[in-house]
Protein backbone atom coordinates (compact mmCIF):
# COMPACT_ATOMS: atom_id res chain seq x y z
CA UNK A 1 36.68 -54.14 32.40
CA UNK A 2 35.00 -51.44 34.75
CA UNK A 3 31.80 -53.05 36.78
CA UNK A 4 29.90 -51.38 39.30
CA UNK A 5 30.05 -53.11 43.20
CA UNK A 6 27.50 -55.38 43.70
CA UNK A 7 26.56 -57.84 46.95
CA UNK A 8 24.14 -60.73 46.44
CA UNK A 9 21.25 -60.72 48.93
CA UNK A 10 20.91 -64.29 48.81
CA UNK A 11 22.05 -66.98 47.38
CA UNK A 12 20.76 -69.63 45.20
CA UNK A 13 20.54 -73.41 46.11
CA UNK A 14 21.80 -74.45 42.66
CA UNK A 15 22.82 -72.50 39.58
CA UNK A 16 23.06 -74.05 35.83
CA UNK A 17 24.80 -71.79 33.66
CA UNK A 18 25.33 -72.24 29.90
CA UNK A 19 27.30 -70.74 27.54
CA UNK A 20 26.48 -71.11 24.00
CA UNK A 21 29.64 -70.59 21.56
CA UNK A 22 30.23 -70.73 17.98
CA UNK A 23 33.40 -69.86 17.03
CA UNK A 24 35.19 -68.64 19.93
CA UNK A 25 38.55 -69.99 20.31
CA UNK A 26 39.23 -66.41 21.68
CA UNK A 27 36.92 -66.17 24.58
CA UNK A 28 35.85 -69.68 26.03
CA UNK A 29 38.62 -70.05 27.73
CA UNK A 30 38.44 -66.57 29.88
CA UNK A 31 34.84 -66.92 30.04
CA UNK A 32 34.92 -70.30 32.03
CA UNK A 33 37.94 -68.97 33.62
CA UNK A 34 35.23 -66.45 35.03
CA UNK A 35 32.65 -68.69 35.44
CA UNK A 36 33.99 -70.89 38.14
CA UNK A 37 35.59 -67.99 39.88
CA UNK A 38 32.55 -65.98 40.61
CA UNK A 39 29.42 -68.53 40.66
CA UNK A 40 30.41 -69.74 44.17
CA UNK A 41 29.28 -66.28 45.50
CA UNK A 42 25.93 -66.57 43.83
CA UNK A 43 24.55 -70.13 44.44
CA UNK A 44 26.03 -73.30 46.60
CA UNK A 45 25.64 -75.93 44.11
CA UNK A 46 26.17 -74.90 40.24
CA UNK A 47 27.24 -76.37 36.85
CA UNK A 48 28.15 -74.57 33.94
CA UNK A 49 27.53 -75.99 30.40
CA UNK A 50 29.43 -75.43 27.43
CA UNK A 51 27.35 -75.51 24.24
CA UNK A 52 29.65 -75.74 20.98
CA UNK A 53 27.30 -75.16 18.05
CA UNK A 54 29.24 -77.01 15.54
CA UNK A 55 32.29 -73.99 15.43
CA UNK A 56 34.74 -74.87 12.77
CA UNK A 57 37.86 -73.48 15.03
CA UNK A 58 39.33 -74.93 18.43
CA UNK A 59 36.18 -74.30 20.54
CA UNK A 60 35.25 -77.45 20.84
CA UNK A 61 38.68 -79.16 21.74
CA UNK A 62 39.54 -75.98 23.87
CA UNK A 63 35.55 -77.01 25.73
CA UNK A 64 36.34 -80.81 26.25
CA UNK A 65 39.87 -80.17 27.33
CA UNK A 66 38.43 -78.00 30.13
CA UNK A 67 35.65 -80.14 30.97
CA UNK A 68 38.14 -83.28 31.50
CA UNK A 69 39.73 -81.22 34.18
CA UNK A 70 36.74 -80.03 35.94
CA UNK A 71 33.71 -81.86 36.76
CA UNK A 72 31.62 -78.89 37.33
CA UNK A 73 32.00 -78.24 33.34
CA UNK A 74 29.56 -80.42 31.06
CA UNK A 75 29.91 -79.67 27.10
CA UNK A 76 27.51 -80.23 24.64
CA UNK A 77 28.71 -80.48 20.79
CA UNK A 78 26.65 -79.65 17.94
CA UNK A 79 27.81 -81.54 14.92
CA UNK A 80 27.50 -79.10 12.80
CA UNK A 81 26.53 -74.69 13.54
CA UNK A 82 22.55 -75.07 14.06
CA UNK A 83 22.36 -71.64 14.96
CA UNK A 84 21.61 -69.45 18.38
CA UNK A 85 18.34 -70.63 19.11
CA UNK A 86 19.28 -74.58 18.54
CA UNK A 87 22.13 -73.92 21.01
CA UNK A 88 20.15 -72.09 23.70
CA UNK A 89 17.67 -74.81 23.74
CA UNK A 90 20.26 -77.77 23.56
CA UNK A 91 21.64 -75.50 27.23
CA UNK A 92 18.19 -75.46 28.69
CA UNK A 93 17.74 -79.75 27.84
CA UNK A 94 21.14 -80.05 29.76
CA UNK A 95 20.47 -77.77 32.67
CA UNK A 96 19.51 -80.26 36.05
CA UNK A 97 19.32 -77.19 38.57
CA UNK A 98 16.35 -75.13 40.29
CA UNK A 99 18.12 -72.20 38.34
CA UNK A 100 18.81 -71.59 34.68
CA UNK A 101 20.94 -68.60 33.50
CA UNK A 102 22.96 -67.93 29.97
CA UNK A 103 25.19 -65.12 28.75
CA UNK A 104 27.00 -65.18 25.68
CA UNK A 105 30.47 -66.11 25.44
CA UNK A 106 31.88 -63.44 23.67
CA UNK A 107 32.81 -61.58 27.66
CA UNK A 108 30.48 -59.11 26.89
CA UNK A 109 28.62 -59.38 29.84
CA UNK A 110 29.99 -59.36 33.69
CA UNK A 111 28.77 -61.54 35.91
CA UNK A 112 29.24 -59.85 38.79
CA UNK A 113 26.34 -58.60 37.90
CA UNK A 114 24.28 -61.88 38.64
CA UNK A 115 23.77 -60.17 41.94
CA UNK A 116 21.52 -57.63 40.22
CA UNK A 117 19.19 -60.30 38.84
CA UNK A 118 19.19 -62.42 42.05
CA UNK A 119 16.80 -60.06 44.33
CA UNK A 120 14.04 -60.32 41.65
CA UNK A 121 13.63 -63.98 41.56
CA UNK A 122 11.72 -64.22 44.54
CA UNK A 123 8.40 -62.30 42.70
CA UNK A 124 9.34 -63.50 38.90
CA UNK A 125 10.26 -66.54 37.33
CA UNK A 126 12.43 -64.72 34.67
CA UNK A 127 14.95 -61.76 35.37
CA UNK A 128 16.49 -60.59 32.52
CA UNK A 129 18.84 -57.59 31.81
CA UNK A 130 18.63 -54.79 29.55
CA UNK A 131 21.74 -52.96 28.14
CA UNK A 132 22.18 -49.82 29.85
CA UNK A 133 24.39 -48.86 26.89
CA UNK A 134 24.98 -51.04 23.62
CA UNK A 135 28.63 -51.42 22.76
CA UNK A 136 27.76 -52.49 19.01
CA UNK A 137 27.97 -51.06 15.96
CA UNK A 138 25.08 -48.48 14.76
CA UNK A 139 24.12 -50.87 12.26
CA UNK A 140 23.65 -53.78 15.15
CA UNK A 141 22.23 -50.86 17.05
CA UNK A 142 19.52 -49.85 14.46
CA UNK A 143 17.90 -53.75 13.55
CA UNK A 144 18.31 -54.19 17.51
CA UNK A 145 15.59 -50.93 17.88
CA UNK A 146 13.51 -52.64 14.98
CA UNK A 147 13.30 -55.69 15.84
CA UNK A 148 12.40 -54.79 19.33
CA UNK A 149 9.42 -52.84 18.10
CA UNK A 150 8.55 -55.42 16.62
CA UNK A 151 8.04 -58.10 18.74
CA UNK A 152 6.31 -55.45 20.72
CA UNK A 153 3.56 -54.61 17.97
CA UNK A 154 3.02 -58.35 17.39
CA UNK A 155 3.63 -59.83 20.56
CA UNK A 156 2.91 -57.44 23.25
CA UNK A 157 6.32 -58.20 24.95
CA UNK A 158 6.94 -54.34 25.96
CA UNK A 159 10.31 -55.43 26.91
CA UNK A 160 13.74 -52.92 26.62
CA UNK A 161 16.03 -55.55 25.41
CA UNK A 162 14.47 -58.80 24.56
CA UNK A 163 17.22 -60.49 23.63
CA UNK A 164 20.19 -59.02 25.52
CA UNK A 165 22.06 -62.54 26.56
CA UNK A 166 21.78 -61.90 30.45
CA UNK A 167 18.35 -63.97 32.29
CA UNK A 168 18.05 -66.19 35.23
CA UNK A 169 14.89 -68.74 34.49
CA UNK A 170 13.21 -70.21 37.25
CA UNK A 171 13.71 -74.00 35.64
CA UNK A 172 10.64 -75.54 35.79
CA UNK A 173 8.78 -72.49 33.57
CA UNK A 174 10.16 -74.59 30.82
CA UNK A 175 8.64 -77.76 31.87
CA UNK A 176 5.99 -78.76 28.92
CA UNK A 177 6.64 -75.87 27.39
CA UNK A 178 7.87 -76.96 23.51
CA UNK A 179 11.17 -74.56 21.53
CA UNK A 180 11.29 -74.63 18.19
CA UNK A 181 13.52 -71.52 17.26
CA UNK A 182 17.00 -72.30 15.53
CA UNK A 183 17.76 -68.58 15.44
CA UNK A 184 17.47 -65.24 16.79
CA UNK A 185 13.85 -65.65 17.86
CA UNK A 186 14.58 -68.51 20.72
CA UNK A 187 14.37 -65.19 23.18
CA UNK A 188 11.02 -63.84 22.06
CA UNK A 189 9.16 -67.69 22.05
CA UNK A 190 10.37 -68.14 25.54
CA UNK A 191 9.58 -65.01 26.72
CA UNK A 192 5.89 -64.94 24.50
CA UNK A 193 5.54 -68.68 25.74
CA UNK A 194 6.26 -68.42 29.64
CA UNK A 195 4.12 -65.64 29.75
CA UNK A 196 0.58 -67.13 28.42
CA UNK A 197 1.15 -69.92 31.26
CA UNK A 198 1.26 -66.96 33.69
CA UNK A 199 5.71 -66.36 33.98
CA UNK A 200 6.09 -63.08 35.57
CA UNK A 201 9.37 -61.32 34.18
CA UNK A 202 11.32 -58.54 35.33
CA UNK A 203 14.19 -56.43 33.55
CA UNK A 204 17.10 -55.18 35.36
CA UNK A 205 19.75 -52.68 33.98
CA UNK A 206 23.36 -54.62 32.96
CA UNK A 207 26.40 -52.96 31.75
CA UNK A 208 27.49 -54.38 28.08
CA UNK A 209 31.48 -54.17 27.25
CA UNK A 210 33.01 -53.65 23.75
CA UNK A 211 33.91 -57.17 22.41
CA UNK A 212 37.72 -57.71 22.36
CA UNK A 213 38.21 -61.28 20.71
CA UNK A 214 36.47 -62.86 17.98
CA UNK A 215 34.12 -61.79 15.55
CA UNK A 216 30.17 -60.83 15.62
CA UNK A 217 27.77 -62.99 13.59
CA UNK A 218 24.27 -61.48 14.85
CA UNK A 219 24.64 -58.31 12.25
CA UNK A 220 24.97 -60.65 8.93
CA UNK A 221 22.06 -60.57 6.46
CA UNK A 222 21.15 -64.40 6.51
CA UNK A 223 20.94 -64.43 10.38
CA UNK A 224 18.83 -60.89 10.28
CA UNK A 225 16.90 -62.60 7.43
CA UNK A 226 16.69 -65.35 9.19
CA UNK A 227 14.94 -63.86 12.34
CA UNK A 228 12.16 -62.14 10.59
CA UNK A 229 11.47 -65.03 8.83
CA UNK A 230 11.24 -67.05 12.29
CA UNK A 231 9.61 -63.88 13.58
CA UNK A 232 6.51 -64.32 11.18
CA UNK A 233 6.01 -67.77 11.73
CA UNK A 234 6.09 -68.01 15.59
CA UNK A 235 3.31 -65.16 15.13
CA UNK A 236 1.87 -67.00 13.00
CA UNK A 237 2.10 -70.70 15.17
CA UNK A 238 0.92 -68.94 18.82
CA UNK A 239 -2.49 -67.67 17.24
């Protein structure tokens, strides 16, 4: 994986990051792997919490075995797949640090590139990255552009990527604040929500890698379906 050279300003007093997984028996493994190698650069205390979303392979057995070994790994099981937004907010619930990032665990993401969000914290309580260049199929590509103009034209989020898996939250923007998403839209209500209680947020440029292992579930009809449908009635519930 190329990444560009990056040194952190600063680092953070504590750090929770969460994965959520479904279905990678492939990847959890490596991405923990990177997890605890690089977060010591970026903040003195961290955690990092492994949410299984009820994934019908080894993820969940491969997540516990790792945790027993390491008590700086928490997992959280889903009984059964709730779906993306479910698992982000179960992550959030668990997080107990100053400092709340995610990225997927498909390795899609490096996070070496951490360092790029850090400088921005100080003015914003969310830093999130945009995808400098997509590696996803066109069709992924083309609901990715539409649903982004989207939540701008009912929303006002004028945002280049508001749901590329890569943000640092400022913890306690969450604090009251009440998630309902299951799906795609988790992203867009925190975003839509933090802001109307006055959360600045600031995008940053990240570098997105082909996936290698596993299998993409974001581009199936249902979960598309799905997030239009969840799209409508946050509208709808934030007035």
């Amino acid at each position: 994986m190329s990444r560009r050279e990056v040194t952190p300003i600063d680092k953070l007093a504590s750090l929770s990051l969460f994965y959520p997984f479904y279905n990678e028996e492939g990847n959890i493994e490596e991405a923990v792997r990177r997890a605890l190698a690089i977060l010591p650069r970026f903040a003195d205390e961290f955690e990092v919490i492994l949410v299984d979303d009820g994934s019908r392979d080894r993820t969940g057995a491969i997540a516990d075995s790792l945790a027993a070994s390491d008590a700086r790994l928490r997992v959280v099981h889903h009984p059964a797949n709730r779906g993306y937004g479910a698992a982000l907010r179960s992550g959030i619930a668990a997080s107990r640090h100053e400092w709340i990032f995610y990225t997927d665990g498909d390795n899609q993401f490096d996070l070496e590139e951490i360092a790029l969000l850090l400088p921005l914290r100080h003015d914003h309580e969310i830093v999130s990255g945009y995808r400098i260049a997509r590696s996803d199929p066109w069709p992924r590509k083309l609901n990715a552009a539409i649903f982004n103009l989207a939540i701008r034209i009912l929303f006002g989020l004028s945002m280049r990527d508001v749901d590329c898996a890569f943000k640092l939250y400022r913890g306690s923007i969450f604090a009251g604040m009440d998630l309902t998403s299951n799906g795609a839209m988790i992203d867009v209500e925190i975003l839509a929500k933090a802001r109307r209680r006055g959360g600045r947020i600031a995008e940053v440029g990240v570098r997105h890698h082909p996936r290698t292992v596993g299998t993409q579930t974001g581009a199936n009809l249902s979960v598309i379906a799905r997030a239009f449908r969840e799209l409508i009635r946050l509208r709808w519930n934030l007035g």
